[in-house]
C-alpha atoms as a PDB file:
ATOM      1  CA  UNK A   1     -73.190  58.910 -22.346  1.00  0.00           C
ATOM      2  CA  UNK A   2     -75.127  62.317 -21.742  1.00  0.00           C
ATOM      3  CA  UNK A   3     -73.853  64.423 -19.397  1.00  0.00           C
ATOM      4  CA  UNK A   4     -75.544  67.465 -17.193  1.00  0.00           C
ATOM      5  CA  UNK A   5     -76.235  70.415 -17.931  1.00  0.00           C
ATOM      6  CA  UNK A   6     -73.390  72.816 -16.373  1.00  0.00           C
ATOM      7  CA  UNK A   7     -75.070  75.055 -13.033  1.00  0.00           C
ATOM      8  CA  UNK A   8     -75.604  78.006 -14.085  1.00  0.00           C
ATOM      9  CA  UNK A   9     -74.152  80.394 -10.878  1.00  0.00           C
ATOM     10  CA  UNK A  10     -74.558  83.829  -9.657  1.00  0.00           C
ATOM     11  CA  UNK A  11     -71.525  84.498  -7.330  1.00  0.00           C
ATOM     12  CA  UNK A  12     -73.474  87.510  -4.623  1.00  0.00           C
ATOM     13  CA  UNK A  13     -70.668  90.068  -2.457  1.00  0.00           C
ATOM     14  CA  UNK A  14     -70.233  93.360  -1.784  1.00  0.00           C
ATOM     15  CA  UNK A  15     -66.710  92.822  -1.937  1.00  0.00           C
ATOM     16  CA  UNK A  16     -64.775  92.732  -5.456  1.00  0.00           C
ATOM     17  CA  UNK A  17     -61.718  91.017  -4.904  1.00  0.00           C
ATOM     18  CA  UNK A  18     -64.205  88.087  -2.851  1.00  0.00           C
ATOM     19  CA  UNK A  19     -65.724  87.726  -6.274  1.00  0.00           C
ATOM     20  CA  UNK A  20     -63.518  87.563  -8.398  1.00  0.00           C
ATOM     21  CA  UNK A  21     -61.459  84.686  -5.708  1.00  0.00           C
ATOM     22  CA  UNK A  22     -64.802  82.581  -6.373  1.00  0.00           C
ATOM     23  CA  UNK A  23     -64.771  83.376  -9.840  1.00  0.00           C
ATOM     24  CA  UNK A  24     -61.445  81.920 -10.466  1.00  0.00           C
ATOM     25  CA  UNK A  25     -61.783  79.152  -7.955  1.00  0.00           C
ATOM     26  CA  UNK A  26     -65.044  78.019  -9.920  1.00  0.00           C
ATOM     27  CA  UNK A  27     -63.200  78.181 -13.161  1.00  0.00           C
ATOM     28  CA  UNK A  28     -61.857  75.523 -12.226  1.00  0.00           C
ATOM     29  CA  UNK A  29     -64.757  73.224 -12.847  1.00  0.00           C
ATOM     30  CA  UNK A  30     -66.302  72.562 -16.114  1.00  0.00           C
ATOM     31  CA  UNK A  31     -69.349  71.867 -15.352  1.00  0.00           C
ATOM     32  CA  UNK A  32     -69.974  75.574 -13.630  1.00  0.00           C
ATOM     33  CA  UNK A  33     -71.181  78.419 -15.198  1.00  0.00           C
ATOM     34  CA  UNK A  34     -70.836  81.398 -13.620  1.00  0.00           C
ATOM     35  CA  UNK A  35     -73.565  83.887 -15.552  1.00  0.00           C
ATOM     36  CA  UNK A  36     -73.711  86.902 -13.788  1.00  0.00           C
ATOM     37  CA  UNK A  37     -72.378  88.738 -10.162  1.00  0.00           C
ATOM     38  CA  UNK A  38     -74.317  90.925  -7.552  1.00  0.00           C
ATOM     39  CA  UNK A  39     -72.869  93.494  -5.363  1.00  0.00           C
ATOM     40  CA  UNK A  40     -75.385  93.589  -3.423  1.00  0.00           C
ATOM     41  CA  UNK A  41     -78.790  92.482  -2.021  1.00  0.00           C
ATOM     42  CA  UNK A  42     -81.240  94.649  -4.531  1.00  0.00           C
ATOM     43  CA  UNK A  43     -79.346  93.455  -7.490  1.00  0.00           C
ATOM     44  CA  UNK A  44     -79.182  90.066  -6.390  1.00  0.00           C
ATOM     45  CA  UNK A  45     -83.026  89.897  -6.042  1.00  0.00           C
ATOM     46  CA  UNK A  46     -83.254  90.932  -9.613  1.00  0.00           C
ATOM     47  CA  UNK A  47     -80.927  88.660 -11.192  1.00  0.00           C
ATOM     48  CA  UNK A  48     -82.045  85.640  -9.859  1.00  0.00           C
ATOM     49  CA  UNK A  49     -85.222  86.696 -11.362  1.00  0.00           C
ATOM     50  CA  UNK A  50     -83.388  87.378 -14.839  1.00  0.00           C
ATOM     51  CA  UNK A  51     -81.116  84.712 -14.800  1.00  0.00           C
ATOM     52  CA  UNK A  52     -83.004  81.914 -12.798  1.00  0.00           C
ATOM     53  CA  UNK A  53     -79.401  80.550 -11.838  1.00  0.00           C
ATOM     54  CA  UNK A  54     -78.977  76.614 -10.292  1.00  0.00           C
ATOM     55  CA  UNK A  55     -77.225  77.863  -7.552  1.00  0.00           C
ATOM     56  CA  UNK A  56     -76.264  80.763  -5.602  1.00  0.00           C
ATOM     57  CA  UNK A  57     -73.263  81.549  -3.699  1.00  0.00           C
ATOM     58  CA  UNK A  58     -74.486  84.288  -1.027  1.00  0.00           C
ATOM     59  CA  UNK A  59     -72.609  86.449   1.273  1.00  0.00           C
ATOM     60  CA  UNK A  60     -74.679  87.315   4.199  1.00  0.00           C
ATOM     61  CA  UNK A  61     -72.904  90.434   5.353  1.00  0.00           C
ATOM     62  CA  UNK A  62     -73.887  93.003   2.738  1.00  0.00           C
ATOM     63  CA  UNK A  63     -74.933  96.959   3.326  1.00  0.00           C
ATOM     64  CA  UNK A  64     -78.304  97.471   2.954  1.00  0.00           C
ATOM     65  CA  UNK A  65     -79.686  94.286   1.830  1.00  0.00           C
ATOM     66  CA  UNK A  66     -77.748  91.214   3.225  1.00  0.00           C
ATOM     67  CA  UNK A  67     -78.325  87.536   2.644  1.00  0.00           C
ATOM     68  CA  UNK A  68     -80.757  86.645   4.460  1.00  0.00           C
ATOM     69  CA  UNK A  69     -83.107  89.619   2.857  1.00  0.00           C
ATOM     70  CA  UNK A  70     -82.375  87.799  -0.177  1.00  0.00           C
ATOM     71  CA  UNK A  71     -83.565  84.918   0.512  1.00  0.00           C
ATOM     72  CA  UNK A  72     -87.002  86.121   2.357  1.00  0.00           C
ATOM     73  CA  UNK A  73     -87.401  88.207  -1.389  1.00  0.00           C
ATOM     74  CA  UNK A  74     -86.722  85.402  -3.227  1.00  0.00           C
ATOM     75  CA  UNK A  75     -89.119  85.511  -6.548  1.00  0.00           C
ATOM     76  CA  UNK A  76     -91.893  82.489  -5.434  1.00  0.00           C
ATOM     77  CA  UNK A  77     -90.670  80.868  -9.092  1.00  0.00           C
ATOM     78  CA  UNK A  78     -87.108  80.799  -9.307  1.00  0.00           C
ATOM     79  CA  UNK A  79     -85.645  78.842  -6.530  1.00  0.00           C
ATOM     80  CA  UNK A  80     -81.838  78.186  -6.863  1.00  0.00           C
ATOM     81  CA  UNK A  81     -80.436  76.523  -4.546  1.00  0.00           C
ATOM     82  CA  UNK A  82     -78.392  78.288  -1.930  1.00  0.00           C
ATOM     83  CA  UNK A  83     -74.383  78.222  -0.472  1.00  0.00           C
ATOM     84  CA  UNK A  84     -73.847  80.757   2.102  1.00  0.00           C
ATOM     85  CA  UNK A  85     -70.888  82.166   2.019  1.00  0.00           C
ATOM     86  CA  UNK A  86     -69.647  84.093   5.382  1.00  0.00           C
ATOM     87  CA  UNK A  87     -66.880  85.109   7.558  1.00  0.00           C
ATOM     88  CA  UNK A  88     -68.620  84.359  10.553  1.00  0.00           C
ATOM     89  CA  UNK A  89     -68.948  81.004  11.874  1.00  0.00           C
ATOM     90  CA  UNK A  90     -72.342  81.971  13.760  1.00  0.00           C
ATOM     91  CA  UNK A  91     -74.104  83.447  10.752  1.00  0.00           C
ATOM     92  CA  UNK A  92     -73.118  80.365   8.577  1.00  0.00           C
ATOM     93  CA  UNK A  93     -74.238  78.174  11.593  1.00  0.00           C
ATOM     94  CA  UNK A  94     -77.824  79.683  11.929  1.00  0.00           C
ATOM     95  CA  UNK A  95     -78.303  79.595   7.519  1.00  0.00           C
ATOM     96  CA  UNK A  96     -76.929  75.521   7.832  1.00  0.00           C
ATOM     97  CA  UNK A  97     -79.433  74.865  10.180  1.00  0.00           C
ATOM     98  CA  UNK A  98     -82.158  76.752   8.795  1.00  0.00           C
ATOM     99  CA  UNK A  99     -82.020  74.373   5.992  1.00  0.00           C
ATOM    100  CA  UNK A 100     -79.033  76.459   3.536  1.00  0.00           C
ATOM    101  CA  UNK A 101     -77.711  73.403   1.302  1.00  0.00           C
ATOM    102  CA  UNK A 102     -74.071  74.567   2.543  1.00  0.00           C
ATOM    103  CA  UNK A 103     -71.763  77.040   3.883  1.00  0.00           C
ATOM    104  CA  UNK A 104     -68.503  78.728   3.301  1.00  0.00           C
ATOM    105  CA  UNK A 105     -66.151  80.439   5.566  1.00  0.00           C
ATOM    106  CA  UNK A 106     -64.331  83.370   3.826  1.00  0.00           C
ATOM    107  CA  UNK A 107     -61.180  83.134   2.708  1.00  0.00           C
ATOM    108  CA  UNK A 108     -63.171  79.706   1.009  1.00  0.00           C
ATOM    109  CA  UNK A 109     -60.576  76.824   0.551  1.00  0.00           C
ATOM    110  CA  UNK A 110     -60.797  74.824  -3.094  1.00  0.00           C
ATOM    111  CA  UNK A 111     -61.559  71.950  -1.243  1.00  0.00           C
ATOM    112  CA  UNK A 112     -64.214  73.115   0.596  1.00  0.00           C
ATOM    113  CA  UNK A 113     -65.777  74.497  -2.414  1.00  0.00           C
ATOM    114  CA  UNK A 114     -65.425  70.902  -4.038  1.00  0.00           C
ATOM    115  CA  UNK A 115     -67.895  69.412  -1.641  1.00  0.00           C
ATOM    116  CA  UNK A 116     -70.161  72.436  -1.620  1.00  0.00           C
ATOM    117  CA  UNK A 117     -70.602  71.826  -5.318  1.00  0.00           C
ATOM    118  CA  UNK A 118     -70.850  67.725  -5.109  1.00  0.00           C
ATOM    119  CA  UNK A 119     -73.335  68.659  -2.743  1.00  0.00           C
ATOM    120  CA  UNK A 120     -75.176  70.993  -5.542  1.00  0.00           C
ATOM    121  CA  UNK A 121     -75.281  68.519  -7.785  1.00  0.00           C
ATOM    122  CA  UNK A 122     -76.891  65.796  -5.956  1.00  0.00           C
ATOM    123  CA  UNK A 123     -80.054  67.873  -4.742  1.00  0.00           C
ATOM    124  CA  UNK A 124     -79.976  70.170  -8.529  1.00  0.00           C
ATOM    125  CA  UNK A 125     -82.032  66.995  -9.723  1.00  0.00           C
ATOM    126  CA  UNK A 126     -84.487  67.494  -6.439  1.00  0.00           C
ATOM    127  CA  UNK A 127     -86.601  70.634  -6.743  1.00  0.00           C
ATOM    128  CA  UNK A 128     -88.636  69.879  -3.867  1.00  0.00           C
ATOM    129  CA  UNK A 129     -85.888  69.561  -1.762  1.00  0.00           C
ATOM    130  CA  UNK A 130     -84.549  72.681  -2.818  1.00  0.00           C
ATOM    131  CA  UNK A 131     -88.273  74.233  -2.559  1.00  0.00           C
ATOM    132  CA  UNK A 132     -88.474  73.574   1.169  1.00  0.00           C
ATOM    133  CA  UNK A 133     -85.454  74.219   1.967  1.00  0.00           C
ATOM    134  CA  UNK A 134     -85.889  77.775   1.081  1.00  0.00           C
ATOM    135  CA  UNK A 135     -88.860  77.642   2.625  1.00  0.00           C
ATOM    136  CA  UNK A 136     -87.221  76.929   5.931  1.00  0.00           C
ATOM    137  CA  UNK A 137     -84.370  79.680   5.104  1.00  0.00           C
ATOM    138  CA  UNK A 138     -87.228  82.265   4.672  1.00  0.00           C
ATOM    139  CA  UNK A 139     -88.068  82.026   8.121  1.00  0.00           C
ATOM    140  CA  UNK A 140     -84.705  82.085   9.309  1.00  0.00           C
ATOM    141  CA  UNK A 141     -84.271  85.512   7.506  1.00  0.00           C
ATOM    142  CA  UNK A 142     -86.191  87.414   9.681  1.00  0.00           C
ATOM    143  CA  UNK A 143     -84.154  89.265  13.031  1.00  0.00           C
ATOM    144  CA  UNK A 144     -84.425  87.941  16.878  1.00  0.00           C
ATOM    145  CA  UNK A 145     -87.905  89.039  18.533  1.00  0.00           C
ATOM    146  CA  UNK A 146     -89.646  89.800  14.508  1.00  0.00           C
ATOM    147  CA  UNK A 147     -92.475  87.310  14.141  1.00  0.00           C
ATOM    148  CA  UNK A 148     -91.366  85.070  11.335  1.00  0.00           C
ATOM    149  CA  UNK A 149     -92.646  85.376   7.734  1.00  0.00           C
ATOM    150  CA  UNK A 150     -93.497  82.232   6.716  1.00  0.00           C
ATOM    151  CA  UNK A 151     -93.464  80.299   3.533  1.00  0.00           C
ATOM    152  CA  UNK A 152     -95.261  77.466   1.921  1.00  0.00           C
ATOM    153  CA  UNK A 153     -94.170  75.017  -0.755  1.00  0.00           C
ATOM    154  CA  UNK A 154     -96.442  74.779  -3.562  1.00  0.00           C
ATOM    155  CA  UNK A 155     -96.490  72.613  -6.658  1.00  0.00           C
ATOM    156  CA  UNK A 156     -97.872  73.370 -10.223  1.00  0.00           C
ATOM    157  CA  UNK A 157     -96.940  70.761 -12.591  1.00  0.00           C
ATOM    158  CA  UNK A 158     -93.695  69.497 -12.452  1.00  0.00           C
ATOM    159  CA  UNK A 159     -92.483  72.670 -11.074  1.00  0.00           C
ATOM    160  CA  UNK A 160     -92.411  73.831  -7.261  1.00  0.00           C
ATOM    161  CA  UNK A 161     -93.126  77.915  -5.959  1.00  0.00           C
ATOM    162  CA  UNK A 162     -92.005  79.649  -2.620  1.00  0.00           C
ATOM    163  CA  UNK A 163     -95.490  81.556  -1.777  1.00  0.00           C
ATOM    164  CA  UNK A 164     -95.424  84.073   1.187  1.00  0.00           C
ATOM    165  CA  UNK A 165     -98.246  82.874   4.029  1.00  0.00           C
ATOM    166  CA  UNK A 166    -100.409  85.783   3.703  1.00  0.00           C
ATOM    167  CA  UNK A 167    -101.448  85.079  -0.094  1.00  0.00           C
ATOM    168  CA  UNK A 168    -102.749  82.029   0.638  1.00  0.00           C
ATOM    169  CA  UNK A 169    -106.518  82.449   1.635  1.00  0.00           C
ATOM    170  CA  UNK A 170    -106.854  78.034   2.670  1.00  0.00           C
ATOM    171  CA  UNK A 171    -105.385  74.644   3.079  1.00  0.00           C
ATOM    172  CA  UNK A 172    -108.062  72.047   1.429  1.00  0.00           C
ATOM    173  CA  UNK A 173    -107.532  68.527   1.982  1.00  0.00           C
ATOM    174  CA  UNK A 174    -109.199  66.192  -0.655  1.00  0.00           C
ATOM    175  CA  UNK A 175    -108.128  62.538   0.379  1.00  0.00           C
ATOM    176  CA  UNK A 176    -104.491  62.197   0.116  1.00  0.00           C
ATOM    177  CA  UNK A 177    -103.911  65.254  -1.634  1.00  0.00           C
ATOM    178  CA  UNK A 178    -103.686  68.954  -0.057  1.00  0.00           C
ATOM    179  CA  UNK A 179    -104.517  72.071  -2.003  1.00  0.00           C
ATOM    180  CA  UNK A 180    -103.055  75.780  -1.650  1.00  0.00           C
ATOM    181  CA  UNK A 181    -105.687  78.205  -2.259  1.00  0.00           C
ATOM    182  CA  UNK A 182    -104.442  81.632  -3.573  1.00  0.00           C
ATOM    183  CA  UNK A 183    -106.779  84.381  -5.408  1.00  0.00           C
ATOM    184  CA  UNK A 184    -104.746  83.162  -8.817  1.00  0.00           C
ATOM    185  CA  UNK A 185    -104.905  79.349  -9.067  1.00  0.00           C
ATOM    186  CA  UNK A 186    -104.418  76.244  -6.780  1.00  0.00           C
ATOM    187  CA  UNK A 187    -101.160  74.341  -6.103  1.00  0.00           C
ATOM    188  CA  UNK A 188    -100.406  71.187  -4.357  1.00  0.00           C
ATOM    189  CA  UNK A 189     -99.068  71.279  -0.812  1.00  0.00           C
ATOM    190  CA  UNK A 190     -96.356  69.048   0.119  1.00  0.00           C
ATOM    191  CA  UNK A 191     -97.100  68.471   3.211  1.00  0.00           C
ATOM    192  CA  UNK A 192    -100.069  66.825   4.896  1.00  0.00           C
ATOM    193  CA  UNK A 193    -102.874  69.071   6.028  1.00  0.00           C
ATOM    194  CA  UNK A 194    -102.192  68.128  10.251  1.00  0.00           C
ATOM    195  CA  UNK A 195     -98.235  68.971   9.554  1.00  0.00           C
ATOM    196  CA  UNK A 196     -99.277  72.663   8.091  1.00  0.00           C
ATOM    197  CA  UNK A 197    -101.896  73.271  11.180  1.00  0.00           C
ATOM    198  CA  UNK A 198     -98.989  72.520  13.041  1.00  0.00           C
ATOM    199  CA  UNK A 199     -96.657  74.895  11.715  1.00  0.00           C
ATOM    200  CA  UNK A 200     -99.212  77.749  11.015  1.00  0.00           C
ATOM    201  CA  UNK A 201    -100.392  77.777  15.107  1.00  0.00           C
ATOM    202  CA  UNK A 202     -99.777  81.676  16.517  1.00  0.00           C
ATOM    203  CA  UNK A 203    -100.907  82.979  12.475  1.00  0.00           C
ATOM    204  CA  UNK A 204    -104.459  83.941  11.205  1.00  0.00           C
ATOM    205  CA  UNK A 205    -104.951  80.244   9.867  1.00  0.00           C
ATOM    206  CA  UNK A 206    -108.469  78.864  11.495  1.00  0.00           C
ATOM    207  CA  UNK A 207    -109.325  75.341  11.210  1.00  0.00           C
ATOM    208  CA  UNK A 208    -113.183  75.735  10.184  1.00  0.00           C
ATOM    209  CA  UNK A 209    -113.487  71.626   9.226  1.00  0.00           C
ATOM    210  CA  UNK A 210    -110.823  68.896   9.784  1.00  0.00           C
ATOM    211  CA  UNK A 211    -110.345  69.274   5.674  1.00  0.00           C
ATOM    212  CA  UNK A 212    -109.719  72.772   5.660  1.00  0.00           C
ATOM    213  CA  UNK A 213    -107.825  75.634   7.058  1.00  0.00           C
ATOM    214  CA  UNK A 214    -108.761  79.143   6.420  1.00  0.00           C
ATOM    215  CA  UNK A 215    -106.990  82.645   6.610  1.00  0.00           C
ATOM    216  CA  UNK A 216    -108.920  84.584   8.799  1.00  0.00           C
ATOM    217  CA  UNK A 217    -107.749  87.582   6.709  1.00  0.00           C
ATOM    218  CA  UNK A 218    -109.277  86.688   3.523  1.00  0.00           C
ATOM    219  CA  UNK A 219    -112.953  85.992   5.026  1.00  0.00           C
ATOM    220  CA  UNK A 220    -115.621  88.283   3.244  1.00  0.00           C
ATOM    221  CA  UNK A 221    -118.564  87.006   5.085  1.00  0.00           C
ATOM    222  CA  UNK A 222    -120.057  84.619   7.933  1.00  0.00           C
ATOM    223  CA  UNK A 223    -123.324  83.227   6.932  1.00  0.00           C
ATOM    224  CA  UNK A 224    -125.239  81.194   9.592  1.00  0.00           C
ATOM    225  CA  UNK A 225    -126.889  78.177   7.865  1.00  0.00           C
ATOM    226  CA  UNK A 226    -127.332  76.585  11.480  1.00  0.00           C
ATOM    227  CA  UNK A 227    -127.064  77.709  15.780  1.00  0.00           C
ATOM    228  CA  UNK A 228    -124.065  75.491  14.892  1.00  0.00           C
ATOM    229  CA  UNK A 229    -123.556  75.471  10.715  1.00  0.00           C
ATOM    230  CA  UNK A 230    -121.835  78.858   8.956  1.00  0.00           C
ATOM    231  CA  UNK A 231    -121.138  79.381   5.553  1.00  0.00           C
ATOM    232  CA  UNK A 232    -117.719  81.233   5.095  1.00  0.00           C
ATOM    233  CA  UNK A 233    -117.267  83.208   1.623  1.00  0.00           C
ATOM    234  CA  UNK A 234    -113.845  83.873   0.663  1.00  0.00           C
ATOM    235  CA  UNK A 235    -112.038  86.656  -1.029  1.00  0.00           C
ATOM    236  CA  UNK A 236    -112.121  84.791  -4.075  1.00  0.00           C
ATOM    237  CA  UNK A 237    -115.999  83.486  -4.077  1.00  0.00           C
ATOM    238  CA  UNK A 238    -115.041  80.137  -2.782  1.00  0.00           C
ATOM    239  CA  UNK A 239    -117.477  79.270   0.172  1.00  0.00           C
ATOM    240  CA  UNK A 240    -116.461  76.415   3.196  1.00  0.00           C
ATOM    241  CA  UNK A 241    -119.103  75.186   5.411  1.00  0.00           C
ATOM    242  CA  UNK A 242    -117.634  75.308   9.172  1.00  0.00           C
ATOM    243  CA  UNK A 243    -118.304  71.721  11.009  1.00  0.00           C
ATOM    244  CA  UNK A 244    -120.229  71.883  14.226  1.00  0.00           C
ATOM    245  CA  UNK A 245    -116.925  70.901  16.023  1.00  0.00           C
ATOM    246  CA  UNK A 246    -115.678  74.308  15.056  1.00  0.00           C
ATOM    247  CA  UNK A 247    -118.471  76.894  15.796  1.00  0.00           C
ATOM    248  CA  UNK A 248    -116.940  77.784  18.396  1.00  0.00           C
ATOM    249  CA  UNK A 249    -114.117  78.957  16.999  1.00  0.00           C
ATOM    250  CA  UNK A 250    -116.179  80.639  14.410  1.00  0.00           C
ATOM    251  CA  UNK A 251    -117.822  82.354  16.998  1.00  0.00           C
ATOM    252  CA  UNK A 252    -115.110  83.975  18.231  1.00  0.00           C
ATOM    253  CA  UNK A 253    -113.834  85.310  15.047  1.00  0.00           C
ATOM    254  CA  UNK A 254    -117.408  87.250  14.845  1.00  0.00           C
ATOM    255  CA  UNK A 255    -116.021  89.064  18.122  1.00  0.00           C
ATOM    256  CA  UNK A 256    -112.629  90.390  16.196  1.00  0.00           C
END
């Protein structure tokens, strides 16, 4: 019978002693790997780059960077997925919520950690899961009355990416399938194209045609083919004919 791989952990806190509890605690479990710490938010950042870990066990209260900076810096290809760990119940609340896979209240309990990590081990075979749950965690990380930085799941081959909004230059649907446009390459959405219009509303996305979203931001030039037809050119080249049902809306952009 084969068995898993062990989850390869980074244990994040500013505090020694809190580390080293989880250290010992996880110990405890042989199929855990703890292979590396972070005292803080900076160094965190850069060794989930460096040691793309399974899982990370995050404190939230941290000088300078906390948790929830983390998160919104996560590197778009190394998605582990996350356990909040926190002394205060509110904190831990608003990360559960926002789509964390779990969360610990300081001083964390053996028991408690048990279930964290069943619950890491059912979703480590799920990287889209863990994908957009980050994704909703990213927009949690930003402060009360900051507009939220959003991020959008993308999918390359069998693996999944966290890319920030303002990258992306469209949304192209083509049948059932929805591509991510960024200046590099293409990646499949997983969501449907109506679902992302939704959740984009209030940012520079335009609908120019009911298979295609545009960022505003990353138009080059406006070409009128029609009183009612435009061209739009992209940053990178690629060119989207706006449907008579949105000329309007084209319109208006001319006037920004």
């Amino acid at each position: 019978m084969m068995t898993s791989p062990a989850i390869r952990t980074l244990i994040v806190d500013d505090e020694p002693i809190a580390r080293q509890i989880l250290r010992d605690e996880l110990g405890c479990f042989s199929d855990v790997d703890v292979v590396g710490e972070a005292e803080n938010g900076a160094e965190a950042v850069a060794k989930i780059g460096q040691l793309r870990p399974d899982l990370v066990l995050l404190d939230l209260q941290m000088p300078g960077l906390g948790g929830f900076d983390v998160i919104h810096r996560l590197p778009e290809d190394a998605l582990p997925i996350i356990i909040i760990v926190t002394a205060y119940d509110q904190h831990a609340i608003r990360a559960f919520e926002a789509g964390a896979l779990d969360y610990l209240l300081k001083p964390v309990s053996r028991e408690r950690l048990e279930k964290a990590l069943d619950r890491a081990r059912v979703l480590r075979g799920r990287p889209r899961e863990v994908a957009e749950s980050l994704g909703r965690l990213s927009e949690a990380a930003e402060p009360p009355g900051v507009a939220r930085a959003r991020k959008v799941v993308g999918r390359a081959g069998e693996e999944y990416f966290l890319l920030n909004i303002g990258d992306v230059l469209a949304f192209q649907a083509e049948r059932e399938l929805v591509w991510i446009v960024t200046a590099k390459q293409r990646y499949l959405a997983t969501q449907a194209l109506r679902h992302i219009d939704s959740r984009l509303r209030g940012t520079p996305f335009q609908r120019v045609h009911r298979n295609a979203l545009v960022n505003v931001n990353h138009v080059r030039k406006m070409t009128p083919l029609s009183s009612q037809r435009w061209l739009l050119t992209l940053s990178n080249g690629q060119e989207f004919t706006v449907s008579k049902r949105q000329a309007h809306n084209v319109r208006q952009m001319l006037q920004w």
